[in-house]
N, C-alpha and C. Protein backbone atom coordinates (compact mmCIF):
# COMPACT_ATOMS: atom_id res chain seq x y z
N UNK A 1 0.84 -1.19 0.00
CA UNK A 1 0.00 0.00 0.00
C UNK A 1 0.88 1.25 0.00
N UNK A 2 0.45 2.37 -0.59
CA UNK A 2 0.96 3.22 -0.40
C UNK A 2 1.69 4.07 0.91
N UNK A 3 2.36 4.68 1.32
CA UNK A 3 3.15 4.91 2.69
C UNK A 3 1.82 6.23 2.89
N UNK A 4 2.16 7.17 2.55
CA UNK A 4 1.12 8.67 3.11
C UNK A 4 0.46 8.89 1.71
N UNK A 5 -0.85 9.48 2.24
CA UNK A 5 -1.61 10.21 1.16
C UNK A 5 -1.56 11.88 2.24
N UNK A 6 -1.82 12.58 1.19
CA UNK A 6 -1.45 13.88 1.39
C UNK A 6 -2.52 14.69 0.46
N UNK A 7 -3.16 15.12 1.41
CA UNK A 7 -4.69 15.86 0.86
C UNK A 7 -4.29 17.68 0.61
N UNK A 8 -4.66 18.33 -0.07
CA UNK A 8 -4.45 19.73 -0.64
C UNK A 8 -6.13 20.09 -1.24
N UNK A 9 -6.45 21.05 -0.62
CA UNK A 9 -7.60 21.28 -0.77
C UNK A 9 -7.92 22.74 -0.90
N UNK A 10 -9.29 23.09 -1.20
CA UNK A 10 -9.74 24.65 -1.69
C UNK A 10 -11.14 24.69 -0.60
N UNK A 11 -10.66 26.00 -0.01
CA UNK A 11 -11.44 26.13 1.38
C UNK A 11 -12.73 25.86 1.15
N UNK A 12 -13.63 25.00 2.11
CA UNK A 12 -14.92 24.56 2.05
C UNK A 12 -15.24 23.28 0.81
N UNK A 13 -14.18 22.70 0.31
CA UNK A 13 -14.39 21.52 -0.21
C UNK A 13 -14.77 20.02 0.29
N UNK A 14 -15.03 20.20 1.88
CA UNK A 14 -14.64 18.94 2.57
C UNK A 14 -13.66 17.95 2.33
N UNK A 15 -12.34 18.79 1.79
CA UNK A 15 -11.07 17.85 1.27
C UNK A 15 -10.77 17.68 3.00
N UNK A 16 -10.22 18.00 4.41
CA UNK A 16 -10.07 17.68 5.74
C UNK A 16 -11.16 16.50 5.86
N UNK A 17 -11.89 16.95 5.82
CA UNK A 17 -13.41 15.82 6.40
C UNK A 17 -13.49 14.10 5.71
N UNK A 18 -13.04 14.47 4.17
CA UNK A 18 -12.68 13.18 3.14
C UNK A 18 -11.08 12.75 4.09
N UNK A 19 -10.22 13.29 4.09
CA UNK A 19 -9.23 12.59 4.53
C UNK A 19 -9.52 12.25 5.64
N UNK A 20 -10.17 12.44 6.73
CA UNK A 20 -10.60 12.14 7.80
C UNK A 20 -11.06 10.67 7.91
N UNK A 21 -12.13 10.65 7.02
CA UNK A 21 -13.18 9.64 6.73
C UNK A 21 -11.93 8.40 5.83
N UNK A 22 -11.21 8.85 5.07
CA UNK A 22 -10.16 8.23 4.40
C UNK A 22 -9.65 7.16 5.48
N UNK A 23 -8.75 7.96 6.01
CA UNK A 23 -7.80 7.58 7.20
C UNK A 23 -8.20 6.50 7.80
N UNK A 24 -9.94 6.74 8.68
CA UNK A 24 -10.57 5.60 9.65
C UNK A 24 -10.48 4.35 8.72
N UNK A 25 -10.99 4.53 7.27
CA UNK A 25 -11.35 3.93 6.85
C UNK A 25 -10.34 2.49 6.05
N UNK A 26 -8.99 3.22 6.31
CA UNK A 26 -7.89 2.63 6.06
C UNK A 26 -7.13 1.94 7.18
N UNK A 27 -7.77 2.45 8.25
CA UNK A 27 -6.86 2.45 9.73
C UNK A 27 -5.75 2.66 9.83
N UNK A 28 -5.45 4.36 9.16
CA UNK A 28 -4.62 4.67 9.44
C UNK A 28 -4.63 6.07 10.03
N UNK A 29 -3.43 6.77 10.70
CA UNK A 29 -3.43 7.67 11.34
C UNK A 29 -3.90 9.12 9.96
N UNK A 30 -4.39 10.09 10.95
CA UNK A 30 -4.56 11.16 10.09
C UNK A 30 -4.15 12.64 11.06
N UNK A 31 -3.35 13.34 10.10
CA UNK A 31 -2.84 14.70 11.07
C UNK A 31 -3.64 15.63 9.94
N UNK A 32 -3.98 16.77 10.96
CA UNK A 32 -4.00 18.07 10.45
C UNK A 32 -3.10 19.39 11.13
N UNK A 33 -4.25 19.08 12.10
CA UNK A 33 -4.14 20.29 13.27
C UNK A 33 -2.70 19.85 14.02
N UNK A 34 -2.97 18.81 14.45
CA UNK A 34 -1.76 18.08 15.54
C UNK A 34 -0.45 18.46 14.83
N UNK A 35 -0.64 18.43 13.70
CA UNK A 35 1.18 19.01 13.14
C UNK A 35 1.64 20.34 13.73
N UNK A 36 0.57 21.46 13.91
CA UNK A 36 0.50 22.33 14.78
C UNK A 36 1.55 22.47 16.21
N UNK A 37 1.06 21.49 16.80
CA UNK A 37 1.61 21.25 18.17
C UNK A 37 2.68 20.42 18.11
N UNK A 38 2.48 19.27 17.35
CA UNK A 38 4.13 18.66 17.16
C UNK A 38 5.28 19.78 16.78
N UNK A 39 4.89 20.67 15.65
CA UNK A 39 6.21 21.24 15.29
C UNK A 39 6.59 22.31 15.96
N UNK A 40 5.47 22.99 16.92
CA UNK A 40 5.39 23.95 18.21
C UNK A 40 6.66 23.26 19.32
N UNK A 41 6.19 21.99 19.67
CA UNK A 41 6.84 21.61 20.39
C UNK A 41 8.64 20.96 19.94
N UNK A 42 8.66 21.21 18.46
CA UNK A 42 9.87 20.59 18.01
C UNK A 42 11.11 21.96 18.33
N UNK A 43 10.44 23.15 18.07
CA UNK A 43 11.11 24.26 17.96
C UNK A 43 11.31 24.96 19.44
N UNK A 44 10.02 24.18 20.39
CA UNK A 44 10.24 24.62 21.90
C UNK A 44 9.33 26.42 21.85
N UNK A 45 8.35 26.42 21.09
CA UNK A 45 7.98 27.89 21.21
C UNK A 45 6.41 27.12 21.64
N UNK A 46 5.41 28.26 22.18
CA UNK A 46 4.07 28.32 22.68
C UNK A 46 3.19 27.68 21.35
N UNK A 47 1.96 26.61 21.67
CA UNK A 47 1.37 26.74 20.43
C UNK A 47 0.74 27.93 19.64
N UNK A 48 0.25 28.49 20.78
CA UNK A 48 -1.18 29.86 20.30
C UNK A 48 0.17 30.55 19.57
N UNK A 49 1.65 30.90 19.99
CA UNK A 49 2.75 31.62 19.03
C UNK A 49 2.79 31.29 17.65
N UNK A 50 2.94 30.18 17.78
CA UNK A 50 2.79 29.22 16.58
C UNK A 50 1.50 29.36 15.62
N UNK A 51 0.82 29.00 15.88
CA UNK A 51 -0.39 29.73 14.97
C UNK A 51 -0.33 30.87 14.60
N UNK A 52 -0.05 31.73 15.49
CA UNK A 52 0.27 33.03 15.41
C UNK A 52 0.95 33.15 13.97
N UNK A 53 1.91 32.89 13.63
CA UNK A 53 3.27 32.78 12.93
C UNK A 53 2.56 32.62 11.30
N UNK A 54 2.08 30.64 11.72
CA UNK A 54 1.78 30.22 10.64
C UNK A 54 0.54 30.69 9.75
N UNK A 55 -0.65 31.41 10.75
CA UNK A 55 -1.99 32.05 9.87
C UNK A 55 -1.18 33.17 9.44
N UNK A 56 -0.36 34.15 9.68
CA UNK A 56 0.12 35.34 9.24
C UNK A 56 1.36 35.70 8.22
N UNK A 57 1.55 34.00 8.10
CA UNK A 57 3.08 34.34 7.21
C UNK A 57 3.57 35.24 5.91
N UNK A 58 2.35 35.66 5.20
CA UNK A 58 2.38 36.65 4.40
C UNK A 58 2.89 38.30 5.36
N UNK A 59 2.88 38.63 6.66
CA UNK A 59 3.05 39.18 6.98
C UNK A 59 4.71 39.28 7.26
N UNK A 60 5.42 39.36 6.37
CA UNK A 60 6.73 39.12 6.88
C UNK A 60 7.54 40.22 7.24
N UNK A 61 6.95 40.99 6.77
CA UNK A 61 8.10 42.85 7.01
C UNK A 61 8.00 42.52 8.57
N UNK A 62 6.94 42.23 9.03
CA UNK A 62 6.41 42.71 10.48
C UNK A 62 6.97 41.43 11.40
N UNK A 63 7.44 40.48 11.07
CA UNK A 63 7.92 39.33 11.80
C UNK A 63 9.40 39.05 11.57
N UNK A 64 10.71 39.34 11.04
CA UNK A 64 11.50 39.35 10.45
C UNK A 64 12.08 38.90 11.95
N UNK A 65 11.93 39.69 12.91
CA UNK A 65 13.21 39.21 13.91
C UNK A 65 12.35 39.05 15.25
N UNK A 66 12.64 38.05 15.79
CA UNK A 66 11.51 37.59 17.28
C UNK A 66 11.88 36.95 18.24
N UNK A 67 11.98 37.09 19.48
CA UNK A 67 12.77 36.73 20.72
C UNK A 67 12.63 35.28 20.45
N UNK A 68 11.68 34.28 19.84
CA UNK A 68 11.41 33.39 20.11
C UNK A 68 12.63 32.59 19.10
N UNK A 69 12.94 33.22 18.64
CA UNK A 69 13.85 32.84 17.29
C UNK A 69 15.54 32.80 17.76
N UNK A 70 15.66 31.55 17.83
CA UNK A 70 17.48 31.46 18.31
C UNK A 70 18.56 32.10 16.80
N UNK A 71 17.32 31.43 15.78
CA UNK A 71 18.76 32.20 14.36
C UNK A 71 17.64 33.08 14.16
N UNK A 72 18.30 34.40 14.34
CA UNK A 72 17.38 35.66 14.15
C UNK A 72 17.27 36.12 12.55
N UNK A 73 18.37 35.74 11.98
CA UNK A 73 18.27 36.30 10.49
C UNK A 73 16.97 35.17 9.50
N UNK A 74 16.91 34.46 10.38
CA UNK A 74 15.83 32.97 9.63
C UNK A 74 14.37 33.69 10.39
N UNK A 75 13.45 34.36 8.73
CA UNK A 75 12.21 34.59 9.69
C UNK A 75 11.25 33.94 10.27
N UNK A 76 10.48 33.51 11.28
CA UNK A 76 9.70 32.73 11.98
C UNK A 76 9.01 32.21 11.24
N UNK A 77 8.30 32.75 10.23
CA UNK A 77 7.32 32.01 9.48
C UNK A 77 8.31 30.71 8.71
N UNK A 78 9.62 31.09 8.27
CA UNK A 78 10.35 30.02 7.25
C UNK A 78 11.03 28.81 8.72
N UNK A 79 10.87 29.49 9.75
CA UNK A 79 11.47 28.13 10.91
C UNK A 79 10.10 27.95 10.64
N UNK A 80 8.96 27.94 11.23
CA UNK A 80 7.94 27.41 11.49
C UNK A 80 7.41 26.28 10.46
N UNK A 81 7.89 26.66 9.08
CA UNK A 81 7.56 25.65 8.15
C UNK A 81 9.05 24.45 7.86
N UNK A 82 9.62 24.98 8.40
CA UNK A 82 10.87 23.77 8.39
C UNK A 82 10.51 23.12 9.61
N UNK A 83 9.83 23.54 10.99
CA UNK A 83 9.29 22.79 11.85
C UNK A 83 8.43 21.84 11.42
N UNK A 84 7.70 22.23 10.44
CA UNK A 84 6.33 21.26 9.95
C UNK A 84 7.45 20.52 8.86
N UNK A 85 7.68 20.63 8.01
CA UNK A 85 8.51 19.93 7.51
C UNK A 85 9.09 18.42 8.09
N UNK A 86 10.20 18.71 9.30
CA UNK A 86 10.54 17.73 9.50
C UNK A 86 9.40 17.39 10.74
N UNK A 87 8.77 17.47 10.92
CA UNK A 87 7.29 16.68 11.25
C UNK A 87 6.65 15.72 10.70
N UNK A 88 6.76 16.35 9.46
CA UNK A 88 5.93 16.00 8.31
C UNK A 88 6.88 14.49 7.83
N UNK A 89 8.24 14.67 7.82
CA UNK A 89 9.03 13.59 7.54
C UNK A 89 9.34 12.58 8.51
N UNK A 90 9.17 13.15 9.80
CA UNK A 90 9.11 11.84 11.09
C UNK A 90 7.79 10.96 10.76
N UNK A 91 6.90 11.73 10.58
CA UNK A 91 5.33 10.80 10.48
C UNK A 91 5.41 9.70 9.29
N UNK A 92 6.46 10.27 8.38
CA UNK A 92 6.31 9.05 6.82
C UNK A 92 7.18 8.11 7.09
N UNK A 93 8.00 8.35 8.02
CA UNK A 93 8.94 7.34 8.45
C UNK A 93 8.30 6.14 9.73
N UNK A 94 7.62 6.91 10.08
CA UNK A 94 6.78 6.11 11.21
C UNK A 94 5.29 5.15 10.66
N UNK A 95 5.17 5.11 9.20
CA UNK A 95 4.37 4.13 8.88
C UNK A 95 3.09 4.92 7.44
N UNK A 96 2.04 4.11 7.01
CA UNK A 96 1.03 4.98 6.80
C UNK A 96 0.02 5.96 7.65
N UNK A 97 -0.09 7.54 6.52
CA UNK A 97 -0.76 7.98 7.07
C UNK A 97 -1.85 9.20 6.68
N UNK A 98 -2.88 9.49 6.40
CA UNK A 98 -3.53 11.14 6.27
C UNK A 98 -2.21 12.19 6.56
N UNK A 99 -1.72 13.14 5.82
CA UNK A 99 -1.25 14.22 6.37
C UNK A 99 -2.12 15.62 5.17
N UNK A 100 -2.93 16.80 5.82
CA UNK A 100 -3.72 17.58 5.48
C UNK A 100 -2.83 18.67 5.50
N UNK A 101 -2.99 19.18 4.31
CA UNK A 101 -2.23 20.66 4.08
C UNK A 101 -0.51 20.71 4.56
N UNK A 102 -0.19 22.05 4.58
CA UNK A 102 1.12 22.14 4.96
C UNK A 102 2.13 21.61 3.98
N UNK A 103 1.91 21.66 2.56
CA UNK A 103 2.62 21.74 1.49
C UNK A 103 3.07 19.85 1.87
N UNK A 104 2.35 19.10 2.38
CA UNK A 104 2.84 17.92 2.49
C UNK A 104 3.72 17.00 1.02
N UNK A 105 2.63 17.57 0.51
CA UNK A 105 2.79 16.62 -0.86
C UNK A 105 4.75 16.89 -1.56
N UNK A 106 4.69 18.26 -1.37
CA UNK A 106 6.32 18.71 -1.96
C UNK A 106 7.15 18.69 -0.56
N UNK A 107 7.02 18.32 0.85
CA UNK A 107 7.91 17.91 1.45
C UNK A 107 8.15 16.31 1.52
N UNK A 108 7.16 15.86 0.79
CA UNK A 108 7.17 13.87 0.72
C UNK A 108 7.09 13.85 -0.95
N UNK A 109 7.89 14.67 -1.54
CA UNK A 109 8.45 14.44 -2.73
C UNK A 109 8.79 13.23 -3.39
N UNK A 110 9.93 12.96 -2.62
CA UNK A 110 10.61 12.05 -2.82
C UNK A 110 10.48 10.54 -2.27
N UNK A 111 9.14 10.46 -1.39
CA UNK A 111 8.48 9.58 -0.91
C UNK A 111 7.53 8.90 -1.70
N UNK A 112 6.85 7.61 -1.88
CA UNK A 112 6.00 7.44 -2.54
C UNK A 112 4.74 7.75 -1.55
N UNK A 113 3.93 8.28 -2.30
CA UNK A 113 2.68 9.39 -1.80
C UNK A 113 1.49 8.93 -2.69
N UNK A 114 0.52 9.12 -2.62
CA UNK A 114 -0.80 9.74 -3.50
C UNK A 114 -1.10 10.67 -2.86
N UNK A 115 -0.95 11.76 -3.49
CA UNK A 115 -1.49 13.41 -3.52
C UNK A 115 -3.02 13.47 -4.45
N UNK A 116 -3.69 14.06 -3.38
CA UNK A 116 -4.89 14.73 -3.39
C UNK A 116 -5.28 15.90 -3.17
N UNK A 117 -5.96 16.28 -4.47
CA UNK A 117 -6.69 17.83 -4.21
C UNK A 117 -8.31 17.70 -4.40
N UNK A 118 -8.80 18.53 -3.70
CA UNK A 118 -9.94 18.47 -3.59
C UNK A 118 -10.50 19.96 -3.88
N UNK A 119 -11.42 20.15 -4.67
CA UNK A 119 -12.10 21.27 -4.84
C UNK A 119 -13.65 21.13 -5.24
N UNK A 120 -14.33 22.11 -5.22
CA UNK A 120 -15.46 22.15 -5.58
C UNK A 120 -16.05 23.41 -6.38
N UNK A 121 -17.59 23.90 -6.93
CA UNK A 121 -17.37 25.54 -7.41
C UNK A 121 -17.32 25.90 -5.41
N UNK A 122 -17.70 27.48 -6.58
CA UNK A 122 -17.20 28.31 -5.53
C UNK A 122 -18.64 28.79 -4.84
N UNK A 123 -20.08 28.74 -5.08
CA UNK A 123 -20.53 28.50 -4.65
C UNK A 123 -21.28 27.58 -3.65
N UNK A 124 -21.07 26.48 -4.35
CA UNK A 124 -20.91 25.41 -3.15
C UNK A 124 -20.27 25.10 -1.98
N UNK A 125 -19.37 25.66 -2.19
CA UNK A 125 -18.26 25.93 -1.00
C UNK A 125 -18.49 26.75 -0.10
N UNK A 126 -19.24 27.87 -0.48
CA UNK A 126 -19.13 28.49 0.31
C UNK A 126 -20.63 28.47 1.06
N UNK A 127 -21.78 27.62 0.27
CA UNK A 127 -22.92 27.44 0.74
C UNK A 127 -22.75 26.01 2.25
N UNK A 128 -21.43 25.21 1.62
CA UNK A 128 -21.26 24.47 2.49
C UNK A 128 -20.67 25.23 3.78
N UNK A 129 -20.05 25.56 3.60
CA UNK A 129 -19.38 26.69 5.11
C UNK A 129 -20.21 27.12 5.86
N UNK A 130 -21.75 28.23 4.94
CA UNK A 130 -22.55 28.50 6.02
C UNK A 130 -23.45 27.86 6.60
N UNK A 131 -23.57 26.33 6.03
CA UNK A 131 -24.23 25.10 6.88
C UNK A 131 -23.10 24.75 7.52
N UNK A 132 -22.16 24.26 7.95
CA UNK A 132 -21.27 23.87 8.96
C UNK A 132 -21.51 24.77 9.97
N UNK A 133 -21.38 26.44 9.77
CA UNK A 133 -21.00 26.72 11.06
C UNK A 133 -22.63 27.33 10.83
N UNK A 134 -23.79 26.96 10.60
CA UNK A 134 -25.01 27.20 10.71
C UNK A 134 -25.46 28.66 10.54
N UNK A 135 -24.83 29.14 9.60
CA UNK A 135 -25.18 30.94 9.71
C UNK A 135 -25.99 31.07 8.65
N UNK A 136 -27.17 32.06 8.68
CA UNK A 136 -27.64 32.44 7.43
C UNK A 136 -27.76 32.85 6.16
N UNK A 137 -28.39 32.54 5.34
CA UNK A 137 -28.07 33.23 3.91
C UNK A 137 -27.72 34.67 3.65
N UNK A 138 -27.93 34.88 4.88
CA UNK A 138 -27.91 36.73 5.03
C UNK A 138 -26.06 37.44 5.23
N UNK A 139 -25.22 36.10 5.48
CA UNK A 139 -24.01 36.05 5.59
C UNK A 139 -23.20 35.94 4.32
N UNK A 140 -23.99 35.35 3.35
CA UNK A 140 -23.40 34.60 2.08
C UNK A 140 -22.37 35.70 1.64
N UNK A 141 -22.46 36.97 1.18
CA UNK A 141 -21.62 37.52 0.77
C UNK A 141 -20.29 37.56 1.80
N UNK A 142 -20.19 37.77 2.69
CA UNK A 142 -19.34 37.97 4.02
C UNK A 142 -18.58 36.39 3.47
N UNK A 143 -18.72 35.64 3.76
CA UNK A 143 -18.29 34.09 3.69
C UNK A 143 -17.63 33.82 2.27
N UNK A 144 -18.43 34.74 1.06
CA UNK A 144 -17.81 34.48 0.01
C UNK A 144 -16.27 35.22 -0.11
N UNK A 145 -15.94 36.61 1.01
CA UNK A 145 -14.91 37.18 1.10
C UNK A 145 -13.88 36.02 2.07
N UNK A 146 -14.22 35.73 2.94
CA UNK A 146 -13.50 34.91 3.86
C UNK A 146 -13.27 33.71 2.94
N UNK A 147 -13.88 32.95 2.26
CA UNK A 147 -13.35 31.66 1.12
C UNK A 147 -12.30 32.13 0.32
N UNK A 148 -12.31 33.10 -0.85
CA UNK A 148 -11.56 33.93 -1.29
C UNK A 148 -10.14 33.75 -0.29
N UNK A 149 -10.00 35.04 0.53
CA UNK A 149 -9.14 35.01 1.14
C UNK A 149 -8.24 33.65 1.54
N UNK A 150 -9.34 32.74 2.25
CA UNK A 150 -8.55 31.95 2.78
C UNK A 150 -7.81 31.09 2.04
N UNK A 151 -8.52 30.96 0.68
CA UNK A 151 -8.22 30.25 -1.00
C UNK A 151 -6.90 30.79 -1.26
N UNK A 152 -6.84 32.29 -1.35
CA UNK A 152 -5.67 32.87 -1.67
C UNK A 152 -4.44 32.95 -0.88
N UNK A 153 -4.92 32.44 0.52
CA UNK A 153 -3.38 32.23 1.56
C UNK A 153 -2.84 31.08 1.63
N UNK A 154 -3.69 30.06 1.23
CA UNK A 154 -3.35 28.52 0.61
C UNK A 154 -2.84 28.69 -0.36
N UNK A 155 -3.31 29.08 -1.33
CA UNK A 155 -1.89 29.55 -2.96
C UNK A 155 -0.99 30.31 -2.95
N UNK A 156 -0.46 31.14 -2.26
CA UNK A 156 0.62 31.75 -1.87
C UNK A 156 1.42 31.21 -0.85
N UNK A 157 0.66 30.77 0.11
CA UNK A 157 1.83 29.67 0.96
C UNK A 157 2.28 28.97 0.22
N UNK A 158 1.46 28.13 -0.49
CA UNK A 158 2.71 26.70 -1.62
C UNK A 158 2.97 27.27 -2.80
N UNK A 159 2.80 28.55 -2.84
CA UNK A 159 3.72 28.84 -4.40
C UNK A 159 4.58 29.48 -3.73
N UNK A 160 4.77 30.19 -2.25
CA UNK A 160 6.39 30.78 -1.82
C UNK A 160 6.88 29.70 -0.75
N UNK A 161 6.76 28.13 -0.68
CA UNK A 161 7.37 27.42 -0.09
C UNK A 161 7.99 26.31 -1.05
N UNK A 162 6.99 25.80 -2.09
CA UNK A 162 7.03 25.17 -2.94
C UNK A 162 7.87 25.20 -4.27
N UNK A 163 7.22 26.65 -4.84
CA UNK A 163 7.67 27.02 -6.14
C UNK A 163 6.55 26.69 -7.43
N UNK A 164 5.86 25.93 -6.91
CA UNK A 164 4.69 25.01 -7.35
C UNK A 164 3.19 25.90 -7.07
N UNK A 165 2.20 25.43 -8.53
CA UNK A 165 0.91 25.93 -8.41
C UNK A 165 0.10 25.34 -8.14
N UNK A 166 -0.68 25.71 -6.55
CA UNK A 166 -1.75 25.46 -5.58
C UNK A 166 -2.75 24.88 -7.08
N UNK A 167 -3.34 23.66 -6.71
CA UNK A 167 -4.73 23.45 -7.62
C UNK A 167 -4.08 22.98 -8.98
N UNK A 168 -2.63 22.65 -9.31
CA UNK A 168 -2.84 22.52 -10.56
C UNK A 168 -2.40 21.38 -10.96
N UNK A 169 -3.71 20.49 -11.43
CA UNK A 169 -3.66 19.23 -11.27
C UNK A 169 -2.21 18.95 -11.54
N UNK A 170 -1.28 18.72 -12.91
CA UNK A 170 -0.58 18.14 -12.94
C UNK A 170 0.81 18.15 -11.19
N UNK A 171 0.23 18.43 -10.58
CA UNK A 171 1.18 18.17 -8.92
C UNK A 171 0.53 17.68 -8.35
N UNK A 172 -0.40 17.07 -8.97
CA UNK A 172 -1.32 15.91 -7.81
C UNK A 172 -1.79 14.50 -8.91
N UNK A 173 -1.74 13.46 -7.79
CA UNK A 173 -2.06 12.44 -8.65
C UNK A 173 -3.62 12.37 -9.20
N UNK A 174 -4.49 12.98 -8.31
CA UNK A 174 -5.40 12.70 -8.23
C UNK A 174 -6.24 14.33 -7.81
N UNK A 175 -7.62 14.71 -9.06
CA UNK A 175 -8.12 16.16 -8.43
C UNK A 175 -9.51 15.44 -8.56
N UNK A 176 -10.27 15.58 -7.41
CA UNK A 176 -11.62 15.50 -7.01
C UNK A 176 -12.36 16.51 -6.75
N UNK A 177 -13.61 16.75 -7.87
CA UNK A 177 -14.82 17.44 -7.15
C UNK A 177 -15.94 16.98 -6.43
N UNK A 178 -15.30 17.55 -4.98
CA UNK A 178 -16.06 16.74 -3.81
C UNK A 178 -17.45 16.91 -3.83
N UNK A 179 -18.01 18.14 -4.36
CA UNK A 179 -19.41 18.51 -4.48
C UNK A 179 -19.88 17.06 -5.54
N UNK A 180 -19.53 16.92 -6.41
CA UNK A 180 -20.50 16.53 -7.79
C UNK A 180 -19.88 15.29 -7.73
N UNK A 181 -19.26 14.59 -6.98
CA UNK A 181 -18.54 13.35 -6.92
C UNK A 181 -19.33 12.68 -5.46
N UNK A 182 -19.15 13.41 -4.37
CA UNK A 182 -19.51 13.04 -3.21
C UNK A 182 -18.70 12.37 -2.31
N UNK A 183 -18.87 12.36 -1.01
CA UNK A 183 -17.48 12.13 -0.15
C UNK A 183 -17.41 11.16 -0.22
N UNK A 184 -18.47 10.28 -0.54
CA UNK A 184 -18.02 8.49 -0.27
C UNK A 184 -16.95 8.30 -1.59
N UNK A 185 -17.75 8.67 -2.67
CA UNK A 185 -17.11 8.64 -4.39
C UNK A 185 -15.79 9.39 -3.98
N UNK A 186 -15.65 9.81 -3.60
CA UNK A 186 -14.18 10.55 -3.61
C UNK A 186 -13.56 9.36 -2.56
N UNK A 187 -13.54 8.94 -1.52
CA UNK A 187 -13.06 8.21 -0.71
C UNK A 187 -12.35 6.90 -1.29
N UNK A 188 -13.67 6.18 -2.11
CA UNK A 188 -13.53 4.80 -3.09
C UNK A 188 -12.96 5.16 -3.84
N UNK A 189 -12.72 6.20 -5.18
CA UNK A 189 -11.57 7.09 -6.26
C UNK A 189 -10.39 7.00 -5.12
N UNK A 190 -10.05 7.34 -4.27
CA UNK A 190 -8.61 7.29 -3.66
C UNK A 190 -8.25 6.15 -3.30
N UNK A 191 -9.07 5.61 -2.93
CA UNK A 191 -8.77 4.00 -2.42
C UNK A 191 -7.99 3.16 -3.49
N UNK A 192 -9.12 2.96 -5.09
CA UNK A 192 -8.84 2.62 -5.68
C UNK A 192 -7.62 3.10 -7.12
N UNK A 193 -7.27 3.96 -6.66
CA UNK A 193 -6.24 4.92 -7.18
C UNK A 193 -5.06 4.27 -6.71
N UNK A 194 -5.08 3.99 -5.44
CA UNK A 194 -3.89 3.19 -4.76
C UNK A 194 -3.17 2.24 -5.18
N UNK A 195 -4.15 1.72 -5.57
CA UNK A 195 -3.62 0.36 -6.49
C UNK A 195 -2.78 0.75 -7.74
N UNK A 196 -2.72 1.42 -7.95
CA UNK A 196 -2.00 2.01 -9.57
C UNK A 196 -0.49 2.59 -8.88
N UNK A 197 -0.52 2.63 -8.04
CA UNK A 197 1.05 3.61 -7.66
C UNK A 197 1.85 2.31 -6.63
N UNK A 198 1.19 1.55 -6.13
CA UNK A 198 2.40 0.08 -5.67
C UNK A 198 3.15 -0.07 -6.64
């Protein structure tokens, strides 16, 4: 079987929720968040810092030099992703597994992987968001700015860590539309995708 699958997704696709459902369904481990706190704790800084760091990394004029930082000329946001990094490479060494976002797919390069992207339109996405967190239609525009955004800090993180373009299929083995496919159909498509890359 394949060692890690490595999910890349477009905000409100249920690409997290599919790897989720993936993972159990494989019995294997699945990270998202927890890479968070592993690589918090690899570097020895606070988690809530850490988030801090990693939601803002486009902000770099303003973070360049930080007590928390032993090599001061290395800015926090670029330790913080070499933290996830070799995170990211302890977990592929430690067996199969889900790993969600965090440019996984181009730090397990050189690993055998199935890479997954997941997208959907852009209405759907964002109609799915305001059923998750249950808000009204009266929000829709508001939510369609926050998708956007959050779309656009996912493509700029892996095109200035990577070098590589967020969404474009040929860097993934595999692109699913989770809307018009459905999470199970997307789940069984990865499963059986597997078989082609042993």
């Amino acid at each position: 079987m394949t060692k890690i699958i490595t999910i890349s997704r477009e905000f409100g696709s249920g690409g997290r929720e599919i790897g989720r459902r993936l993972a159990e369904k494989l019995g294997i481990p699945f990270y998202d968040k927890d890479l968070i706190r592993m690589a918090a704790d690899d570097i020895d800084i606070e988690e809530h810092i850490f988030e801090m760091y990693d939601d803002a990394f486009l902000e770099k004029e303003e973070m360049q030099y930080t007590p928390f930082s032993p090599v001061y000329e290395v800015p926090m946001s670029d330790q913080i992703f070499m933290a996830q990094s070799r995170v990211i490479r302890r977990l592929a060494e430690h067996g199969p597994c889900v790993i969600v976002g965090r440019c996984a797919d181009m730090v397990l390069k050189d690993e055998q992987c199935l890479n997954l992207f997941f997208y959907a339109s852009f209405k759907k996405r964002v109609q799915r968001i305001l059923t998750r967190e249950n808000l009204p239609e009266s929000e829709f525009k508001q939510m369609e700015k926050k998708v956007r955004e959050i779309d656009r800090k996912r493509r700029d993180y892996y095109q200035y860590y990577t070098g590589n373009e967020w969404g474009k299929p040929q860097n993934y083995h595999l692109c699913l539309d989770s809307h018009k496919a459905g999470q199970d159909a997307c789940i069984d498509a990865a499963v059986a995708y597997m078989a082609y890359l042993d």
